[in-house]
Structure formats: structure tokens, C-alpha cells
N, C-alpha and C. Protein backbone atom coordinates (compact mmCIF):
# COMPACT_ATOMS: atom_id res chain seq x y z
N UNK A 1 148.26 194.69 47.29
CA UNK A 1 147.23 195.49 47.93
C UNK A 1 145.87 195.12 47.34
N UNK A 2 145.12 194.40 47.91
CA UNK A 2 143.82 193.69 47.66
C UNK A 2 142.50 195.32 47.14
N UNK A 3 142.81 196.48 47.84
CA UNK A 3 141.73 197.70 47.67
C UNK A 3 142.29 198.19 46.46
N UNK A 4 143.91 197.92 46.26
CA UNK A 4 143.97 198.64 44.82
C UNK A 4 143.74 197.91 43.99
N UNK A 5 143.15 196.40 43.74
CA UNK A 5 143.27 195.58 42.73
C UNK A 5 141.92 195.65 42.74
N UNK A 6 140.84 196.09 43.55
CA UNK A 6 139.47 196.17 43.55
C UNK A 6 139.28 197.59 42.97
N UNK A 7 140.30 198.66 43.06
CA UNK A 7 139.79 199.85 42.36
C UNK A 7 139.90 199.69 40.96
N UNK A 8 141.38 198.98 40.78
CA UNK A 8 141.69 198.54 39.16
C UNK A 8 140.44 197.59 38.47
N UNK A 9 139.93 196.94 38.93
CA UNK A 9 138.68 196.39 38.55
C UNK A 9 137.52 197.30 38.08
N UNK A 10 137.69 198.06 38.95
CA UNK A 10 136.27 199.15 38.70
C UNK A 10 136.56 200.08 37.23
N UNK A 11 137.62 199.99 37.12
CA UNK A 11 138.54 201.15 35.92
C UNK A 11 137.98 202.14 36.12
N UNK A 12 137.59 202.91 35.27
CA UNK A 12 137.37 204.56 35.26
C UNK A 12 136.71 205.54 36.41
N UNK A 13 135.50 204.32 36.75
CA UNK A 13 134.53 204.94 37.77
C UNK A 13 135.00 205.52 38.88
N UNK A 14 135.33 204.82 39.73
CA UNK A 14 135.78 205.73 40.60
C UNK A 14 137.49 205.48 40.69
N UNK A 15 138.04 206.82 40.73
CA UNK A 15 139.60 206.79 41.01
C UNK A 15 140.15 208.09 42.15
N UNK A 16 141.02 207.87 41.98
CA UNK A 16 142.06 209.08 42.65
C UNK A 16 142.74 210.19 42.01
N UNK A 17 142.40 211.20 41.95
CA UNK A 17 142.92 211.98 41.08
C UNK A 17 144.55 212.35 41.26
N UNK A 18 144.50 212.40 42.56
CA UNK A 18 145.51 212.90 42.78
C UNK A 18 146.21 211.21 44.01
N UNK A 19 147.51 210.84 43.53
CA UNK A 19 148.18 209.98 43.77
C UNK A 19 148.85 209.81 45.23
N UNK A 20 148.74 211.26 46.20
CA UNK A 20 149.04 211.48 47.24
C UNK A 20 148.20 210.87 48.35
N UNK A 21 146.97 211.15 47.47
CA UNK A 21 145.87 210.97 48.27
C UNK A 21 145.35 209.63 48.62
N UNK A 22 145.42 208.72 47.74
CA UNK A 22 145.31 206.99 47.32
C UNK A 22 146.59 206.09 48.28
N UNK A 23 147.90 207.36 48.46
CA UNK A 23 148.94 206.57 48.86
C UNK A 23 148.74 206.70 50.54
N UNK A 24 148.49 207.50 50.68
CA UNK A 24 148.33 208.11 52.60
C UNK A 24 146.83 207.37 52.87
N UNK A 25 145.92 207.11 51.80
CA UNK A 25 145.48 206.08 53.01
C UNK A 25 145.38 204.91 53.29
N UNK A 26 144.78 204.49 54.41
CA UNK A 26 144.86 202.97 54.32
C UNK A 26 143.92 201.95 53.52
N UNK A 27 143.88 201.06 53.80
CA UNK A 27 143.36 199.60 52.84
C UNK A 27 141.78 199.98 53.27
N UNK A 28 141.67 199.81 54.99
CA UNK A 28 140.30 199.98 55.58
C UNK A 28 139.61 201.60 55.02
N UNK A 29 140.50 202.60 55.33
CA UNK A 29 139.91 203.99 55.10
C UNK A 29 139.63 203.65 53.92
N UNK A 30 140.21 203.32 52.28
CA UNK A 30 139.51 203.51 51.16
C UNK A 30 138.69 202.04 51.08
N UNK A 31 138.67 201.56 51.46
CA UNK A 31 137.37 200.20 51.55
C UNK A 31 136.16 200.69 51.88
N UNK A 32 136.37 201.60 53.21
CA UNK A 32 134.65 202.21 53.64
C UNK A 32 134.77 203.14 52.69
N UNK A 33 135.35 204.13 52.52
CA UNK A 33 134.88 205.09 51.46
C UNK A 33 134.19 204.97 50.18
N UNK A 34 134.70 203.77 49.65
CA UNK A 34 134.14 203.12 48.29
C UNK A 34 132.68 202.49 48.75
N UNK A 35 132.57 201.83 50.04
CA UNK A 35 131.30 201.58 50.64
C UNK A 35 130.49 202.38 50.71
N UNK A 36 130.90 203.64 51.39
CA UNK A 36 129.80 204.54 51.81
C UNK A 36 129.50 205.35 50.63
N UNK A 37 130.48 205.77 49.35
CA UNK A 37 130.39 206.08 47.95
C UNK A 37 129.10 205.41 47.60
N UNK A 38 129.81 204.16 47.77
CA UNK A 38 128.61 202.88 46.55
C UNK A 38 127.04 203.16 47.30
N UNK A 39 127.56 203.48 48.70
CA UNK A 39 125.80 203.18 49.11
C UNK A 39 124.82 204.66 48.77
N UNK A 40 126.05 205.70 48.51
CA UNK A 40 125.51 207.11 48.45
C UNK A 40 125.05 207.37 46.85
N UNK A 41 125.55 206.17 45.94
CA UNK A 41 125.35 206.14 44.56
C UNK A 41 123.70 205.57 44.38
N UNK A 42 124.06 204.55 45.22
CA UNK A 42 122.41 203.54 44.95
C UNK A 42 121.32 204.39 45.55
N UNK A 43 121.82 205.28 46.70
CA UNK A 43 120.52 205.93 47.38
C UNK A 43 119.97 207.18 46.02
N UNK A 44 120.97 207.42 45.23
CA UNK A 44 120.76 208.60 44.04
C UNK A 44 120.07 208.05 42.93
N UNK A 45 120.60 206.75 42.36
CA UNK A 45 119.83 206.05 41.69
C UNK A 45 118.61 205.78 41.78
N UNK A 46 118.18 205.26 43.17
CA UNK A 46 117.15 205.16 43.46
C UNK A 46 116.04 206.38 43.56
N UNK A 47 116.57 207.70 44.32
CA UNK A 47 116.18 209.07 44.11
C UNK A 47 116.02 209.56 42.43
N UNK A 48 116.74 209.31 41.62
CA UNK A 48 116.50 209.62 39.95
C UNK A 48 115.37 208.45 39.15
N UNK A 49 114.99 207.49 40.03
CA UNK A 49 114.05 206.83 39.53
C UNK A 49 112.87 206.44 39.76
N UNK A 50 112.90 207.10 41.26
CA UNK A 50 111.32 207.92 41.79
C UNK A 50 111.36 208.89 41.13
N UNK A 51 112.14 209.96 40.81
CA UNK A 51 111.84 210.88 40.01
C UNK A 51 111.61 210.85 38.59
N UNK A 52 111.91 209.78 38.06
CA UNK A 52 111.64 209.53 36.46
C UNK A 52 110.18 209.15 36.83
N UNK A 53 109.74 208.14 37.76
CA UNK A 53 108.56 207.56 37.83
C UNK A 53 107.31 209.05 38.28
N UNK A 54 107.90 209.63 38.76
CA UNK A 54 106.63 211.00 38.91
C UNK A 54 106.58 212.02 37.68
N UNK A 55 107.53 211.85 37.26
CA UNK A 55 107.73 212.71 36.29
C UNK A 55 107.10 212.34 35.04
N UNK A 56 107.23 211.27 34.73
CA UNK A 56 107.05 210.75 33.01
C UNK A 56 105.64 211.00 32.79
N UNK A 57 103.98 210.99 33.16
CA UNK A 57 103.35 211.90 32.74
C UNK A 57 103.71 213.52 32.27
N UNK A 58 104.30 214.25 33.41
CA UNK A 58 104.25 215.64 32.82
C UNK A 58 104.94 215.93 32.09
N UNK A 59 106.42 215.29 32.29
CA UNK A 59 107.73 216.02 31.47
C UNK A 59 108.15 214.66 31.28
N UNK A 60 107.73 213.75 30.18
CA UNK A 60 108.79 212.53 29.52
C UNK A 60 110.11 212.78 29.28
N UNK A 61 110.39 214.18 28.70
CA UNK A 61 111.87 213.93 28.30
C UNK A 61 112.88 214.22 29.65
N UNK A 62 112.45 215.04 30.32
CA UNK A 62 112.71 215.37 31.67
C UNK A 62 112.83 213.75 32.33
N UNK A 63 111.80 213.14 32.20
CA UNK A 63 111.89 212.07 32.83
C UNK A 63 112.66 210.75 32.37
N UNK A 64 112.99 210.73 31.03
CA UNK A 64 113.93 209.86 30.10
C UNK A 64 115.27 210.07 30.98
N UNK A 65 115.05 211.62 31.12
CA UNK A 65 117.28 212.08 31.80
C UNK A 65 117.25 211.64 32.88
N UNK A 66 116.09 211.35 34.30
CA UNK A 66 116.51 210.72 34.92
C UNK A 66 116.39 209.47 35.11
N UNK A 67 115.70 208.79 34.14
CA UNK A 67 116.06 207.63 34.29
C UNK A 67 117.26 206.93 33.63
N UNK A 68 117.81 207.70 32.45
CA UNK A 68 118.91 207.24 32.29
C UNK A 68 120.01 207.49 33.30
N UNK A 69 120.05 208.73 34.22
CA UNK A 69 121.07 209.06 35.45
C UNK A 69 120.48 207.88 36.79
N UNK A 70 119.82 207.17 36.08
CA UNK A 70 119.20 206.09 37.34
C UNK A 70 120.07 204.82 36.97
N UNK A 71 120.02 205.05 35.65
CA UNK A 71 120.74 203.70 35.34
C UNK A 71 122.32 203.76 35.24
N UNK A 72 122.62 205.19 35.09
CA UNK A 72 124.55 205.62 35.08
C UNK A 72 124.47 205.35 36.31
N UNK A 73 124.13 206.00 37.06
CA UNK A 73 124.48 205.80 38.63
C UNK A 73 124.20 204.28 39.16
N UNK A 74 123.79 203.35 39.60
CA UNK A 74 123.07 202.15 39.76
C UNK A 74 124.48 201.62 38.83
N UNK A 75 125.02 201.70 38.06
CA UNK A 75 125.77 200.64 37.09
C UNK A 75 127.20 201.16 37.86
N UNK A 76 127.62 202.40 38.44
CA UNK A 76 128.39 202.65 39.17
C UNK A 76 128.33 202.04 40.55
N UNK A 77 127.15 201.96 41.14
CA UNK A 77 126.87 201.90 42.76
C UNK A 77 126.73 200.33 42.46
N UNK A 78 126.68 199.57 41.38
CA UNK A 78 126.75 198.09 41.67
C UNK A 78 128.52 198.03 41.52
N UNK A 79 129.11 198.41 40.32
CA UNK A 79 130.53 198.36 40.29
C UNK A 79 131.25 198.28 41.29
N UNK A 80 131.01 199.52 42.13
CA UNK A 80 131.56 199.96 43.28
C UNK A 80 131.39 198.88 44.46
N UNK A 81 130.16 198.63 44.81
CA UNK A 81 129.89 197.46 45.69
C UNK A 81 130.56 196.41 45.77
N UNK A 82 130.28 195.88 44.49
CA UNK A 82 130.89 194.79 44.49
C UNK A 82 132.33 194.44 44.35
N UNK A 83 133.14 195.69 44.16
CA UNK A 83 134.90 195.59 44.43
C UNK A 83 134.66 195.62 45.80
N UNK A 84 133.66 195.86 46.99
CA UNK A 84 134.10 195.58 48.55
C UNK A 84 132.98 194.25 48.55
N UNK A 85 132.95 193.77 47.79
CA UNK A 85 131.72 192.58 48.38
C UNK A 85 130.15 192.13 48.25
N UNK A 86 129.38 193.20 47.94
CA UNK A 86 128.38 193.26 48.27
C UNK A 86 128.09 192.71 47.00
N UNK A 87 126.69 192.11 47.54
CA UNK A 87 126.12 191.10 46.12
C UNK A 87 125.17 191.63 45.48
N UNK A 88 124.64 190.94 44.64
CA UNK A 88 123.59 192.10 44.09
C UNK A 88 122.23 191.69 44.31
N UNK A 89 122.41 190.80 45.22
CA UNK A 89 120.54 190.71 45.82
C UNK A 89 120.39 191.47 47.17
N UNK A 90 122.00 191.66 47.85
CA UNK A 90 121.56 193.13 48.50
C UNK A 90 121.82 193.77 47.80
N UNK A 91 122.13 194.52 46.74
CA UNK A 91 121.63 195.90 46.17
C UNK A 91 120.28 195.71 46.11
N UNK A 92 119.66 194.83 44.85
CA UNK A 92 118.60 194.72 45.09
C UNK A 92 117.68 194.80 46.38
N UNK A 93 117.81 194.47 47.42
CA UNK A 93 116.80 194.74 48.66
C UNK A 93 117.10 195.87 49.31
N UNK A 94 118.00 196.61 49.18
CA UNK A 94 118.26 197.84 50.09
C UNK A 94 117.18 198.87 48.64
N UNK A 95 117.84 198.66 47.37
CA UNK A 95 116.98 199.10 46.77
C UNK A 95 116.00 199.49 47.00
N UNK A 96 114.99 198.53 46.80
CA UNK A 96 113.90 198.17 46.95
C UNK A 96 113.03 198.92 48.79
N UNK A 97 114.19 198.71 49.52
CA UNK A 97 113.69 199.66 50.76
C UNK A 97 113.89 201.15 50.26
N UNK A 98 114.93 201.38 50.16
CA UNK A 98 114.72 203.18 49.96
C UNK A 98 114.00 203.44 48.97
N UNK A 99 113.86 202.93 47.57
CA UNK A 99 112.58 203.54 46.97
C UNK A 99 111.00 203.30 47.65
N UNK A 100 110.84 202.30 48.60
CA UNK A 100 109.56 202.45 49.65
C UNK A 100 109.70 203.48 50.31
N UNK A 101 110.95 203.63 51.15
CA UNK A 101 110.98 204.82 52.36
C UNK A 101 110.88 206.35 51.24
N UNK A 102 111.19 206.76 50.01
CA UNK A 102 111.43 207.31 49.80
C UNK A 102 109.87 207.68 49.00
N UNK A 103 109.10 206.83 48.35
CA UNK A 103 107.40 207.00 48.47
C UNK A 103 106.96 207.65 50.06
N UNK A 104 107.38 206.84 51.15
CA UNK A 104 106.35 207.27 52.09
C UNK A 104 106.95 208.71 52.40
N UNK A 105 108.08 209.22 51.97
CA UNK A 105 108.61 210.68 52.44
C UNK A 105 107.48 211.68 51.93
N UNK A 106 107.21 211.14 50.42
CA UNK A 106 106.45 212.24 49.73
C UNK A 106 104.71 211.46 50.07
N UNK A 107 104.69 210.99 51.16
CA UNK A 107 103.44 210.15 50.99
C UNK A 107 102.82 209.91 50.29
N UNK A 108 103.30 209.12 49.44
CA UNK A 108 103.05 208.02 48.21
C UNK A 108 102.44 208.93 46.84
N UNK A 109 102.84 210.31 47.08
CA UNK A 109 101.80 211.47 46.18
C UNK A 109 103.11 211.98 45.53
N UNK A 110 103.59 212.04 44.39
CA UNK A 110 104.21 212.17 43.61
C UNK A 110 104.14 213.83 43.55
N UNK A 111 102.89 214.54 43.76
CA UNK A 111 102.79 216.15 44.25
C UNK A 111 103.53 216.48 45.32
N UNK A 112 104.26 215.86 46.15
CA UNK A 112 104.99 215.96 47.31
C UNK A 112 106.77 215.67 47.07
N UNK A 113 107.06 215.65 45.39
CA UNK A 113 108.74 215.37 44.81
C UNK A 113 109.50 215.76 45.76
N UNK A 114 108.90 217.11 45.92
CA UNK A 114 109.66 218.75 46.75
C UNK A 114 110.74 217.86 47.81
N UNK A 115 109.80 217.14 48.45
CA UNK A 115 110.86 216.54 49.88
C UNK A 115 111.74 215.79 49.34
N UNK A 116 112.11 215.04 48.06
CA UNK A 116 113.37 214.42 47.48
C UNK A 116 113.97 215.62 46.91
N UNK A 117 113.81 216.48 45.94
CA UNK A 117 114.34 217.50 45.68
C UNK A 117 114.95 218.35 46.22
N UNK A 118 114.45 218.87 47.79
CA UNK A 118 114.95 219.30 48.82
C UNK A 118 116.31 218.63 48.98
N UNK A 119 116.41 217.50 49.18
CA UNK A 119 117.15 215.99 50.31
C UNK A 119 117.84 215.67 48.89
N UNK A 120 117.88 215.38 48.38
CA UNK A 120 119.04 214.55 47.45
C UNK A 120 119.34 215.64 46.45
N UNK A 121 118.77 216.44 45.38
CA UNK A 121 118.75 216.91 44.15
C UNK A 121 120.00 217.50 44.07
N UNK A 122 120.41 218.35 44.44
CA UNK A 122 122.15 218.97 44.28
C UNK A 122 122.99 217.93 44.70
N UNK A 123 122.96 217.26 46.00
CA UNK A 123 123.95 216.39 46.52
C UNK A 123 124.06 215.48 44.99
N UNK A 124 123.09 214.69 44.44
CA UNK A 124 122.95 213.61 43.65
C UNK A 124 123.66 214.02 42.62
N UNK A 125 123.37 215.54 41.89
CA UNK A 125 123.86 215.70 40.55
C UNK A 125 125.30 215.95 40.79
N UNK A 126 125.92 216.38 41.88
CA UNK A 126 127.04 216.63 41.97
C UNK A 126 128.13 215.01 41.71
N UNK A 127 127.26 213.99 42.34
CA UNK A 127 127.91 212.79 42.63
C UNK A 127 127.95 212.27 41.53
N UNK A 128 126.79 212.37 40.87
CA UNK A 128 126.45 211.82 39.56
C UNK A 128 127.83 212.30 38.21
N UNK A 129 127.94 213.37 38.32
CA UNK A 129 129.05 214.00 37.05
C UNK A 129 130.19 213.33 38.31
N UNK A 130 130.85 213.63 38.83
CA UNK A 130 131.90 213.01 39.70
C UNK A 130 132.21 212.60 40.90
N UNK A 131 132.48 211.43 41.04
CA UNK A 131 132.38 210.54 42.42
C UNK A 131 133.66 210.72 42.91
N UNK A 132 134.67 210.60 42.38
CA UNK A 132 136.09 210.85 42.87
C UNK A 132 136.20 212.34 43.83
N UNK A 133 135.49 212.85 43.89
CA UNK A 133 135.15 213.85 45.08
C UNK A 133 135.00 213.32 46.61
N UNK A 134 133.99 212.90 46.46
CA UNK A 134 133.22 212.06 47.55
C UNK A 134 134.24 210.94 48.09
N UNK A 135 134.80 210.77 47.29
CA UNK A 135 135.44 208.94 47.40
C UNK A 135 136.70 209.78 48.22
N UNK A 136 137.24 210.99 48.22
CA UNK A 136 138.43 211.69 49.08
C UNK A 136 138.06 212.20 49.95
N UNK A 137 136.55 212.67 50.37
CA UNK A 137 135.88 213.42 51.37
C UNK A 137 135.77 212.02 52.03
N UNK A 138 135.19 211.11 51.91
CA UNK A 138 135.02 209.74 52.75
C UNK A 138 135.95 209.69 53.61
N UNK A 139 137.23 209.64 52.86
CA UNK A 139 138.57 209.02 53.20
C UNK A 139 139.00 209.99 54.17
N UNK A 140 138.89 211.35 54.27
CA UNK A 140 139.33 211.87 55.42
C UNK A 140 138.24 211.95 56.39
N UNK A 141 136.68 211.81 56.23
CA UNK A 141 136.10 211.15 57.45
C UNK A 141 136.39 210.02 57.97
N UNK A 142 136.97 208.70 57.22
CA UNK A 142 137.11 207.67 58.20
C UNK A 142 138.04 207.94 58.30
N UNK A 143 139.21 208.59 58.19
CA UNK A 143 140.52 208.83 59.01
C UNK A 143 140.15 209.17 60.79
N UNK A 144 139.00 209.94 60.39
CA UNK A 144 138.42 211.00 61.53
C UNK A 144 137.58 209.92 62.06
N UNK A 145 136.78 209.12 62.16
CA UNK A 145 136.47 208.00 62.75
C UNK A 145 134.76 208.77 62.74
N UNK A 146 134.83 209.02 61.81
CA UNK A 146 133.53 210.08 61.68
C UNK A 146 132.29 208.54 60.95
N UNK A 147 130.96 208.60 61.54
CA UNK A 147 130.06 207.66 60.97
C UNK A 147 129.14 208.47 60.11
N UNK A 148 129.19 209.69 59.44
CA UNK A 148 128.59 210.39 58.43
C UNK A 148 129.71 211.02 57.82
N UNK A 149 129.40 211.77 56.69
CA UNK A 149 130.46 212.47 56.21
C UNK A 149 129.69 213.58 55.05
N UNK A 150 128.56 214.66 55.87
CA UNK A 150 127.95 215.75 55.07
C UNK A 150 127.02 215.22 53.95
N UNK A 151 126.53 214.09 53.93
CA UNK A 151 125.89 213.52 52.73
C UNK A 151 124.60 213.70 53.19
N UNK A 152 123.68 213.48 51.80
CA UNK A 152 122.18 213.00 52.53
C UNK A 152 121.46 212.34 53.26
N UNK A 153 122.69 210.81 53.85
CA UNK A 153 121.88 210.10 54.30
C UNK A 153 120.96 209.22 53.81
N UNK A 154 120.40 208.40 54.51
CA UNK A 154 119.63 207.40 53.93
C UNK A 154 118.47 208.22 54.31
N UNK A 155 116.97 207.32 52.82
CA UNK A 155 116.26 208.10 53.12
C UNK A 155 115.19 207.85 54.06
């Protein structure tokens, strides 16, 4: 099984907690899930490091935690990627777009956080302490042939 030898690669990061759940689905269902995981990791990363970057005048230490949750997450959302493929000069360029799209949300005014805070801030911290959530919520949306699955979305 080529998806379980790509999860065994990833080791700890993302898994299955429960063994029922890993066995009932298929190769494709946990392939996109780990996809749409990895892409929901990088969009958080990227969200915790616009937020380190507005932040570090007022609140440095505030802004140290998310940039280190920029770099936990991002070291997950490349892991993850790349057990389905993805290289890392697209991480890099999708990157690089959502932290643009995600300036022009707050129009480029760092006084305007509110609209990332709104849009990612609970979803992110939740993903951030544990992904193996998400990675079983995926899996019964693509069972469901569903092209979202309750997330934030891109930004």
C-alpha cells in the first residue's frame, strides 16, 4: 500500500488514531485528505506568520509564539505534501500567494489582523495542537465526494 508507506514516512505527524478508520478507507480518500490537510497546514503557517509579522512591534513575545507555530506548522504542511508529491517550490509559490492574498484581506494595514483572526484563528490553533482530527474529517468528506470539508478555505 503505497499511502501507508507515505504515512510511515511522515512518522508522528499525522496518523490515525484509531485503526478502523485508516482500514475502511481507500488509497485515493486518504491521499486527498493528507492533501487537503497539508494545504490547510500551509494556509495556517502562512496565517501565523502574517501574524508574527504585525505583531512583533507591539507584542514580540506574542509574536516569537507565532512564529515559531509558523514554523511547527510549515515543517508539518511540507512533510505532509510531500508523502503525496508536492515539491517544495510549489509550497514555496502557493506560499508566497496566500501571504499576498492574505495582506490584501487586511489591506496591507496590519490594523486590519481582525479579518485573519476572524477567518483562520480557532480553525488554525485547533489544527496546529492536532491534525489527526482533520486528516478523519477529510476522509469522510471525500468518501462524500464533498470539494470542501468546513475549513477556512483559501485565503
Amino acid at each position: 500500500m503505497a499511502t501507508a508507506r507515505a504515512l510511515a514516512t511522515m512518522g508522528a505527524s499525522i496518523i490515525f488514531a484509531g485503526a478502523a478508520a485508516a482500514q475502511s478507507a481507500s488509497d485515493v480518500e486518504i491521499k486527498r485528505a493528507i492533501g487537503e490537510v497539508a494545504g490547510e497546514l500551509q494556509i495556517c503557517s502562512d496565517y501565523f506568520l502574517v501574524g508574527s509579522s504585525c505583531l512583533s512591534a507591539q507584542e514580540p513575545s506574542l509574536a516569537r509564539t507565532y512564529r515559531e507555530m509558523s514554523d511547527k506548522v510549515a515543517d508539518l504542511a511540507i512533510k505532509s505534501g510531500r508523502a503525496i508529491g508536492v515539491s517544495d517550490e510549489a509550497y514555496a509559490a502557493m506560499a508566497q500567494l496566500e501571504t499576498e492574498t492574505m495582506m490584501k484581506s487586511m489591506r496591507g494595514n496590519c490594523t486590519n489582523i481582525a479579518v485573519l483572526l476572524q477567518r483562520y484563528s480557532k480553525f488554525c490553533q485547533r489544527l496546529s495542537q492536532d491534525a489527526d482530527p482533520r486528516v478523519k474529517e477529510w476522509i469522510v468528506c471525500a468518501r462524500a465526494k464533498q470539494r470542501t470539508c468546513n475549513g477556512p478555505g483559501l485565503p
